[in-house]
N, C-alpha and C. Protein backbone atom coordinates (compact mmCIF):
# COMPACT_ATOMS: atom_id res chain seq x y z
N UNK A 1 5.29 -4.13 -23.30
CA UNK A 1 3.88 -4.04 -23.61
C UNK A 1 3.39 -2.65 -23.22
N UNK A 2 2.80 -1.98 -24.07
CA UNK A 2 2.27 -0.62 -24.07
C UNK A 2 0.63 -1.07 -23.45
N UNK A 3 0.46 -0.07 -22.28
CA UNK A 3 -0.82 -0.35 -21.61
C UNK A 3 -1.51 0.93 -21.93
N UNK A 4 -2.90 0.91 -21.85
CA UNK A 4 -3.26 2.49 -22.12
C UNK A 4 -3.68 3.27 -20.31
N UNK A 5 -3.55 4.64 -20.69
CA UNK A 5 -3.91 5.02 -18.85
C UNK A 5 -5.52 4.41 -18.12
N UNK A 6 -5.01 3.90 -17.11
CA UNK A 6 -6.43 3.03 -16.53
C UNK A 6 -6.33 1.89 -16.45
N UNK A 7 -5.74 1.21 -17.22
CA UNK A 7 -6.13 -0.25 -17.27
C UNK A 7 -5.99 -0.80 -16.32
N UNK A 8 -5.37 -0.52 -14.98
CA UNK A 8 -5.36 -1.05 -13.69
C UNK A 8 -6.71 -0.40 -12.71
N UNK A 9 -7.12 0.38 -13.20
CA UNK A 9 -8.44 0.87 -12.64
C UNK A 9 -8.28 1.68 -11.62
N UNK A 10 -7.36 2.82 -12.00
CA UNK A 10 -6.34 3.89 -11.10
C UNK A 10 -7.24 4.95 -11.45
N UNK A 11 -7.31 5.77 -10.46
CA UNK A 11 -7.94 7.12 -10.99
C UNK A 11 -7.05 8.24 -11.00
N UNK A 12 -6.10 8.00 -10.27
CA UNK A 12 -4.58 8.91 -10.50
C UNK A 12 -3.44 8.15 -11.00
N UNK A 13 -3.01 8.69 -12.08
CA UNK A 13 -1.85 8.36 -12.60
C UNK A 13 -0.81 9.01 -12.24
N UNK A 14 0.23 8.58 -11.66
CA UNK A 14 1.78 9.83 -11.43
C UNK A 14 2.78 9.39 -11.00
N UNK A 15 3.92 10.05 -11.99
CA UNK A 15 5.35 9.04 -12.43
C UNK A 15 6.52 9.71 -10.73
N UNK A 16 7.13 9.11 -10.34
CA UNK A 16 8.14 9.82 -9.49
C UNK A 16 7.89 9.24 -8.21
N UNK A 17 6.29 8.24 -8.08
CA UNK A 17 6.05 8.01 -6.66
C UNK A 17 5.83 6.83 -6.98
N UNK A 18 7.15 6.16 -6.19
CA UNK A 18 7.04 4.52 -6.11
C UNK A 18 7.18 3.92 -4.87
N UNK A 19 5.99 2.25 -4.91
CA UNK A 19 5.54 1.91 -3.54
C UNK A 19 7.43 2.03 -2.58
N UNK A 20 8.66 1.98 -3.27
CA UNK A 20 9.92 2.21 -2.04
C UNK A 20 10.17 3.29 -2.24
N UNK A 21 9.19 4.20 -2.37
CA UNK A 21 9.94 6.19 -1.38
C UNK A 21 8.79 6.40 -0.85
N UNK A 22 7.31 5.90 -1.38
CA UNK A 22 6.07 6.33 -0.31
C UNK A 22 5.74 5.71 0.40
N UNK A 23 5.61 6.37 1.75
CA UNK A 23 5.47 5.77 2.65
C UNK A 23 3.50 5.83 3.70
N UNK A 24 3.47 5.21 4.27
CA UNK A 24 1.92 4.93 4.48
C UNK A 24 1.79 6.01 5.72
N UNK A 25 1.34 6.97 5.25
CA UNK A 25 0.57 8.21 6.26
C UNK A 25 1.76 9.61 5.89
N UNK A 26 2.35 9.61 4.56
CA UNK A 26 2.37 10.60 4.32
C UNK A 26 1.48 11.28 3.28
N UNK A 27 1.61 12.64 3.51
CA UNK A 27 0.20 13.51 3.21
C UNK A 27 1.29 14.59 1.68
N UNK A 28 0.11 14.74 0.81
CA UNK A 28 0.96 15.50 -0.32
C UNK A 28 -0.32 16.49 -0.76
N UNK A 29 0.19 17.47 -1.11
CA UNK A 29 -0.56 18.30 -1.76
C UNK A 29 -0.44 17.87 -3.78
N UNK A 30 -1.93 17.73 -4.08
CA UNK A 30 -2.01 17.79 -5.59
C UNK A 30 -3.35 18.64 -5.98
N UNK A 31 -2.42 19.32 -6.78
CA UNK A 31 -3.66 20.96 -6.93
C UNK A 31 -3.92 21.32 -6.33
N UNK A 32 -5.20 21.47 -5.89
CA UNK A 32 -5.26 21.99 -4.10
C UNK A 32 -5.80 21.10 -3.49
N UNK A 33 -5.92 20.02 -3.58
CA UNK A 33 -6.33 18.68 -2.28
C UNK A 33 -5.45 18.41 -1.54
N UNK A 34 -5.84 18.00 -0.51
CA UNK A 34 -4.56 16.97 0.23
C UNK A 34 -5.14 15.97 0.56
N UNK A 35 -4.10 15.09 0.14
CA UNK A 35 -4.37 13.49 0.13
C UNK A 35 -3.21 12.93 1.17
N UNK A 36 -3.72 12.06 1.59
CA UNK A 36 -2.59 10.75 2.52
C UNK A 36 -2.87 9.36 2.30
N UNK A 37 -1.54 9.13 1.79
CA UNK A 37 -1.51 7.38 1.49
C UNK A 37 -1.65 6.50 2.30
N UNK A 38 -2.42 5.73 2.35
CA UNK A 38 -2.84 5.03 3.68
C UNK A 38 -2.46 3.43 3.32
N UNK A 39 -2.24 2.53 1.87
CA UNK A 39 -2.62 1.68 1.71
C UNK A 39 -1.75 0.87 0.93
N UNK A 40 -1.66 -0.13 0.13
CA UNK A 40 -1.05 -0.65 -1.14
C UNK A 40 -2.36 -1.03 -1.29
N UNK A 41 -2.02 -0.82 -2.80
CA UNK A 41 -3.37 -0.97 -3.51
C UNK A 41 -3.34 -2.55 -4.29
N UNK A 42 -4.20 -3.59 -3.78
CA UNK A 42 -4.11 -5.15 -4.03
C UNK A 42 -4.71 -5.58 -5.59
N UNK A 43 -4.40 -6.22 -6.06
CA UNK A 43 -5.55 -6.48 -7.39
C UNK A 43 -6.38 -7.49 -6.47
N UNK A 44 -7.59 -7.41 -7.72
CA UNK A 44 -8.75 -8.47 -6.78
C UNK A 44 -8.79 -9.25 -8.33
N UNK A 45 -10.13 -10.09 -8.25
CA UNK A 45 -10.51 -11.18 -9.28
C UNK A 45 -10.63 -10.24 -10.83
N UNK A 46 -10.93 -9.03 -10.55
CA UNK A 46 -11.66 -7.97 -11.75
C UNK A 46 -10.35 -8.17 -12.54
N UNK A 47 -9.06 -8.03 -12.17
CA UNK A 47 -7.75 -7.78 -12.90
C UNK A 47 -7.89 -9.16 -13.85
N UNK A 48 -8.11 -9.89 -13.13
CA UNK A 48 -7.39 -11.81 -13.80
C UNK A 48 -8.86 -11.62 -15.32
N UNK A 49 -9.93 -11.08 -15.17
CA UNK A 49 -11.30 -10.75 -15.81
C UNK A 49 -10.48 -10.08 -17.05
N UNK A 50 -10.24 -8.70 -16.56
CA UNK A 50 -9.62 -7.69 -17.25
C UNK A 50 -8.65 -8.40 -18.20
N UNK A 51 -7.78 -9.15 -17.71
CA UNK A 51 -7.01 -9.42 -18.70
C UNK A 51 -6.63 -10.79 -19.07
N UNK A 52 -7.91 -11.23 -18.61
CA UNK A 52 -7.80 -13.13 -19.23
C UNK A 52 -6.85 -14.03 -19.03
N UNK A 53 -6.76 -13.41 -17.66
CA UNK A 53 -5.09 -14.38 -17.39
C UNK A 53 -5.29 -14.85 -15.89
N UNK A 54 -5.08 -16.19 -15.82
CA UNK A 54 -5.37 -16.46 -14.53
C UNK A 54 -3.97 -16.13 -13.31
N UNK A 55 -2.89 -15.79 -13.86
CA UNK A 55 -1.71 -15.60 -12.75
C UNK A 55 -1.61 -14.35 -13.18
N UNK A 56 -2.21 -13.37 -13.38
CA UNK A 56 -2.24 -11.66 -13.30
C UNK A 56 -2.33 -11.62 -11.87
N UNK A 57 -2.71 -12.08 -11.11
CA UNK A 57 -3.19 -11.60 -9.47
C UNK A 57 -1.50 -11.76 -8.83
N UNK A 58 -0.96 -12.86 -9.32
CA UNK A 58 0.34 -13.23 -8.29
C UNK A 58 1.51 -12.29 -9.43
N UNK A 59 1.60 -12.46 -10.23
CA UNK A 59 2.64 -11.35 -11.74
C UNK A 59 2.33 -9.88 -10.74
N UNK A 60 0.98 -9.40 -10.52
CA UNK A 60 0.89 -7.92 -10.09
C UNK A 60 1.63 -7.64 -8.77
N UNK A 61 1.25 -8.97 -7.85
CA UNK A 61 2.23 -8.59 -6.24
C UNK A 61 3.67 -9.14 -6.62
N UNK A 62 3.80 -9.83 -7.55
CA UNK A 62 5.35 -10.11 -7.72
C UNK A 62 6.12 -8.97 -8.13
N UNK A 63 5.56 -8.56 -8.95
CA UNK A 63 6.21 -6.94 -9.67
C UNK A 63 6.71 -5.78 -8.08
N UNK A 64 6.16 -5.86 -7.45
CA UNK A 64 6.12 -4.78 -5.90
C UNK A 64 6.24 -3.70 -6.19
N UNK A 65 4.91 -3.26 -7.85
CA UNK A 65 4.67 -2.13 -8.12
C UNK A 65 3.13 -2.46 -7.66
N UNK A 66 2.15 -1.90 -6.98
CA UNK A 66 1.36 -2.39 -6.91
C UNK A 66 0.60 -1.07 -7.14
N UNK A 67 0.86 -0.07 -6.73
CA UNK A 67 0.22 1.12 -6.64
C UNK A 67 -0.05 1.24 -4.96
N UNK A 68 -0.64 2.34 -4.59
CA UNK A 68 -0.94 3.17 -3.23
C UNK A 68 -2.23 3.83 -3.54
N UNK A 69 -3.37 3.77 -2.14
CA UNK A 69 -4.59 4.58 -2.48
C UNK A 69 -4.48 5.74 -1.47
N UNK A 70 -5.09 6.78 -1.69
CA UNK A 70 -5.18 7.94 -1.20
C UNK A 70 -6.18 7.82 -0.42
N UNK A 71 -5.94 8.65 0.60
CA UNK A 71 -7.22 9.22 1.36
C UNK A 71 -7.36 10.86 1.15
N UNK A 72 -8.73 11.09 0.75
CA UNK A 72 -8.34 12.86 1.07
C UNK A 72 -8.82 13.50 2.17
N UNK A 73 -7.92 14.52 2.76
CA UNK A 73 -7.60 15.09 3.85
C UNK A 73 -8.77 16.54 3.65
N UNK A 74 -8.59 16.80 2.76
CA UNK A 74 -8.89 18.48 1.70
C UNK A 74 -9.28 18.10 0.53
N UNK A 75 -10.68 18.33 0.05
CA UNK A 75 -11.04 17.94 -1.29
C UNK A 75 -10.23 19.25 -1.87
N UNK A 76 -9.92 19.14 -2.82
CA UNK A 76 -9.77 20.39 -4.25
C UNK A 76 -9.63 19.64 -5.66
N UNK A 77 -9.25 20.77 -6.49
CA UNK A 77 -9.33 20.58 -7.81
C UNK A 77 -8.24 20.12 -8.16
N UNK A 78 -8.22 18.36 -9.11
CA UNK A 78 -6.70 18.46 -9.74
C UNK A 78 -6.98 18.31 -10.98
N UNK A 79 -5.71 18.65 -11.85
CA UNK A 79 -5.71 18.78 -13.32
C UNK A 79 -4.56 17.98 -13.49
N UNK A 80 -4.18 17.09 -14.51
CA UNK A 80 -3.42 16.75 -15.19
C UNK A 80 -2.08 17.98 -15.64
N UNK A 81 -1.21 17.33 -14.66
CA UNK A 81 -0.11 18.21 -14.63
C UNK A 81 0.36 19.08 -13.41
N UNK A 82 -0.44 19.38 -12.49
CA UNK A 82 -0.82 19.87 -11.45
C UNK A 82 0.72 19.29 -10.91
N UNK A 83 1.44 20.07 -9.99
CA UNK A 83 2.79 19.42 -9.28
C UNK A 83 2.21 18.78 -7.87
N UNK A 84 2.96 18.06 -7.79
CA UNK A 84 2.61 17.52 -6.75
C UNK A 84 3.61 17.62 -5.13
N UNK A 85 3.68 18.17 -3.85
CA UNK A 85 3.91 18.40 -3.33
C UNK A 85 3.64 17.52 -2.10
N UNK A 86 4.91 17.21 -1.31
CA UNK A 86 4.95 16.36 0.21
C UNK A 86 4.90 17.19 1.16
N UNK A 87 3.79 17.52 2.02
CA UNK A 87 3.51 18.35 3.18
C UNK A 87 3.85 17.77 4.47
N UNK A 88 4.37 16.46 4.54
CA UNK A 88 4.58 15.68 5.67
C UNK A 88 4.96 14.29 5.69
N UNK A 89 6.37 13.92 5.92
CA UNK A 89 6.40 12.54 5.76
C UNK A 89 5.98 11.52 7.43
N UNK A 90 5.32 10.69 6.91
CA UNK A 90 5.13 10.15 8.71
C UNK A 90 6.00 9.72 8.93
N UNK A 91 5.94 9.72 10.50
CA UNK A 91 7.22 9.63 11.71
C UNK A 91 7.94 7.91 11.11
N UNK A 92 6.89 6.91 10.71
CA UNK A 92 6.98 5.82 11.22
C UNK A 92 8.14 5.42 10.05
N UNK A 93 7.87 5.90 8.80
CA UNK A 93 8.32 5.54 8.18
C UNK A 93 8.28 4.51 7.40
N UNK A 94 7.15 3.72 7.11
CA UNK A 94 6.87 2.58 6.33
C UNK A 94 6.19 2.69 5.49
N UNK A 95 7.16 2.14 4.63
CA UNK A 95 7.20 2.17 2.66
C UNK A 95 5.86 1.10 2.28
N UNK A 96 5.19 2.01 1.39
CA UNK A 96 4.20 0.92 1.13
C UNK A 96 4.89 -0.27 0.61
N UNK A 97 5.80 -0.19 0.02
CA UNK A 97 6.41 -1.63 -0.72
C UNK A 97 6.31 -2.57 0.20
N UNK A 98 6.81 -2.39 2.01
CA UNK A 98 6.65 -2.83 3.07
C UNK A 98 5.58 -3.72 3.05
N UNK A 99 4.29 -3.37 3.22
CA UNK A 99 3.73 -3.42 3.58
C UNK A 99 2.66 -4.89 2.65
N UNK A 100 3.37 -4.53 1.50
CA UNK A 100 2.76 -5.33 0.48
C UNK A 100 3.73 -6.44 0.45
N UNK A 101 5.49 -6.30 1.14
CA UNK A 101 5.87 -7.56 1.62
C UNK A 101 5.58 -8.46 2.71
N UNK A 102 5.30 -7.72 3.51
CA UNK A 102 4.45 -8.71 4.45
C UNK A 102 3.48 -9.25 4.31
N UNK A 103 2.40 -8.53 3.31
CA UNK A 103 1.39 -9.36 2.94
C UNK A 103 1.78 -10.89 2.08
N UNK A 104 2.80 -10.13 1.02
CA UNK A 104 3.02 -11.54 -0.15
C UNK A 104 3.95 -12.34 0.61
N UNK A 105 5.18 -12.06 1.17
CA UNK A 105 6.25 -13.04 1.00
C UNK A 105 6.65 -13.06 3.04
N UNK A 106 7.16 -12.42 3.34
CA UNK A 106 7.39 -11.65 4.36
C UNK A 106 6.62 -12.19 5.23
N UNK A 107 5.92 -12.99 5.91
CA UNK A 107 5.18 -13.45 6.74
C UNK A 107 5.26 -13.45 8.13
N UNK A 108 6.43 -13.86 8.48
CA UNK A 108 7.04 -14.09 9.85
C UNK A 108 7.68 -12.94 10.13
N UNK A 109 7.93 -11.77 9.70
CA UNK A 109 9.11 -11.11 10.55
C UNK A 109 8.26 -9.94 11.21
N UNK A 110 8.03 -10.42 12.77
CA UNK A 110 7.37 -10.00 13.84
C UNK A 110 8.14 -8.54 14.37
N UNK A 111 9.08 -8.40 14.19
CA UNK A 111 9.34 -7.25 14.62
C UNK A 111 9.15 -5.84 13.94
N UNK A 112 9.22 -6.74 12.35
CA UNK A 112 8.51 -5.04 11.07
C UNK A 112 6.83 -5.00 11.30
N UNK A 113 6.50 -6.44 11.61
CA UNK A 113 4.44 -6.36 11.32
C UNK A 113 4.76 -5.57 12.80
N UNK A 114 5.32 -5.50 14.24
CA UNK A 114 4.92 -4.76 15.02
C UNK A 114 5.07 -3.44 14.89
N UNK A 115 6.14 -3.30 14.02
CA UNK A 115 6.14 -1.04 13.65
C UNK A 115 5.23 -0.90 13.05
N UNK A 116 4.82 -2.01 12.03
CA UNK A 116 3.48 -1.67 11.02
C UNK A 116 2.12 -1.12 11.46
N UNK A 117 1.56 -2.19 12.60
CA UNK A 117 0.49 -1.50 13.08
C UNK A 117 0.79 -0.26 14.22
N UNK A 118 1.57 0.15 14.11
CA UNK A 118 1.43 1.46 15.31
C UNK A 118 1.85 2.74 14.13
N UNK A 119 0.98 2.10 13.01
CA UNK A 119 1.10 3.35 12.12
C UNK A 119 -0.31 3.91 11.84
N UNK A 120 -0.75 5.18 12.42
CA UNK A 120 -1.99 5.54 12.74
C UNK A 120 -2.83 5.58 11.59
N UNK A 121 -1.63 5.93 10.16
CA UNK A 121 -2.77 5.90 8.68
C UNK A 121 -3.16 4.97 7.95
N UNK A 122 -2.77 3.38 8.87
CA UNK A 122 -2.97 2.70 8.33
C UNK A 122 -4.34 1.66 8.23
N UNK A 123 -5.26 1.37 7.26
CA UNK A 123 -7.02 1.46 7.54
C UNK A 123 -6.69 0.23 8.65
N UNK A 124 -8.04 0.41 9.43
CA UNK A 124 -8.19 -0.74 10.61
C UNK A 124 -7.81 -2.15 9.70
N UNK A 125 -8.17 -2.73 8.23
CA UNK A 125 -8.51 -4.04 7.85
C UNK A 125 -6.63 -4.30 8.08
N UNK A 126 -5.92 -3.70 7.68
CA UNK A 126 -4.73 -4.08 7.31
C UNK A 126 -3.80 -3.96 8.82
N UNK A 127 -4.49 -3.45 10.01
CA UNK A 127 -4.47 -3.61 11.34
C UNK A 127 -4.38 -4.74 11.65
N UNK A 128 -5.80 -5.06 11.40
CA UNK A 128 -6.46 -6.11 11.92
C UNK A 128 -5.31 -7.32 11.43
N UNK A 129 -5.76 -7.78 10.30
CA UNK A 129 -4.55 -8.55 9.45
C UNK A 129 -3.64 -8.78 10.47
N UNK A 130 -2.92 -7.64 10.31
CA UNK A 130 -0.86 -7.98 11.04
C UNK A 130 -1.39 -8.06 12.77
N UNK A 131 -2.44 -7.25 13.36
CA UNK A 131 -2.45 -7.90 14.59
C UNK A 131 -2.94 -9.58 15.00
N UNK A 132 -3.42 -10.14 13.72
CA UNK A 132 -3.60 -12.18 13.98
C UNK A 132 -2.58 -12.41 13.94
N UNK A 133 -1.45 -11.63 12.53
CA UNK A 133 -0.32 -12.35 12.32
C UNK A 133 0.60 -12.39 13.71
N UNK A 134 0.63 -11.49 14.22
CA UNK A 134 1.50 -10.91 15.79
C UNK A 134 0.73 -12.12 16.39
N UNK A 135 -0.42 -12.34 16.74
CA UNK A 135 -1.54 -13.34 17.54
C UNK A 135 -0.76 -14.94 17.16
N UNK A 136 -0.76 -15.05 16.12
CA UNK A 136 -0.47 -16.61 15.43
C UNK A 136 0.98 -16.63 15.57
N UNK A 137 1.86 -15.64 15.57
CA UNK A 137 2.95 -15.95 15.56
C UNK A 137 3.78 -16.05 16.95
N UNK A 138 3.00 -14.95 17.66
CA UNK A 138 3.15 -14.94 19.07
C UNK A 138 3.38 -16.76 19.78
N UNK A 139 1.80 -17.23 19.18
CA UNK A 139 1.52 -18.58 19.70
C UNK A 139 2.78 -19.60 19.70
N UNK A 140 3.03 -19.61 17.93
CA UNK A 140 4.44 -20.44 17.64
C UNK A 140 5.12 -20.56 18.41
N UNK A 141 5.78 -18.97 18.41
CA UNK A 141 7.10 -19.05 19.36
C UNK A 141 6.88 -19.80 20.44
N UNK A 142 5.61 -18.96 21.51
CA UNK A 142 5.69 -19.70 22.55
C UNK A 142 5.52 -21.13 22.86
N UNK A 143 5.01 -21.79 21.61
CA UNK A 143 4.69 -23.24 21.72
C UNK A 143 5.96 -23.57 21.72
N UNK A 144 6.95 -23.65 20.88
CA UNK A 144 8.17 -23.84 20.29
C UNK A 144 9.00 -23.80 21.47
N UNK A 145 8.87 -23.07 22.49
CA UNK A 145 9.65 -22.77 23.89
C UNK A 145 9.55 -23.74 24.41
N UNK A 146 7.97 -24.10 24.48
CA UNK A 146 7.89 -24.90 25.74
C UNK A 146 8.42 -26.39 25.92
């Protein structure tokens, strides 16, 4: 199926960066901005709207193309075509794809949600999130002990 550019409601389009090589708090130069990926980018209700389909929401996180949002560091000018350049990969190392598995499928594995949040670019909400999951899961175990 041929989509036209946008239809996911992207304001950057660009081929070569996929959610398993980018990782959340690295920073790239495009044109002259600098941006840092902070996120996986979720569909909400607008998508299932958009395209009249009520399992577009679970098809989009099943795919574990989801897209990544930017933060900018350095406003500048970009143009279509503009190269795009990695000024810094973060220390931590976590792939947005990551990140969007723990959200969908991935639930329990307490030892990746704990590298997750000690990743400084990552927004407080998606903090918050994996620190209940650490909270709730913490509980389990210890119930499960006793």
């Amino acid at each position: 199926m041929n989509l036209p550019w946008g239809m996911f409601g992207e304001n950057l389009t660009i081929t070569g960066f996929l959610d398993e090589t980018v990782h959340i708090g690295d920073h790239f130069q495009v044109g002259s901005a600098n941006l840092m990926v902070t996120q996986p980018r979720l569909p909400c209700y607008k998508l299932g709207l958009k395209f009249g389909r009520d399992d577009i929401l679970k098809r989009f996180l099943r795919s574990g193309m989801t897209g990544f949002y930017f933060s900018v560091l350095e406003e500048g000018e970009v143009t279509a075509g503009d190269p795009i350049r990695l000024l810094h990969r973060d220390d931590h190392q976590v792939k947005v794809a990551v990140i969007t598995r723990l959200y969908r499928q991935d639930k329990y594995n307490l030892d990746l949600i704990r590298r997750v949040v000690e990743v400084e670019a990552l927004p407080e909400v998606w903090r918050d999130y994996f620190l209940q999951r650490i909270e709730k899961l913490t509980r389990t175990v210890s119930s499960n002990e006793a």
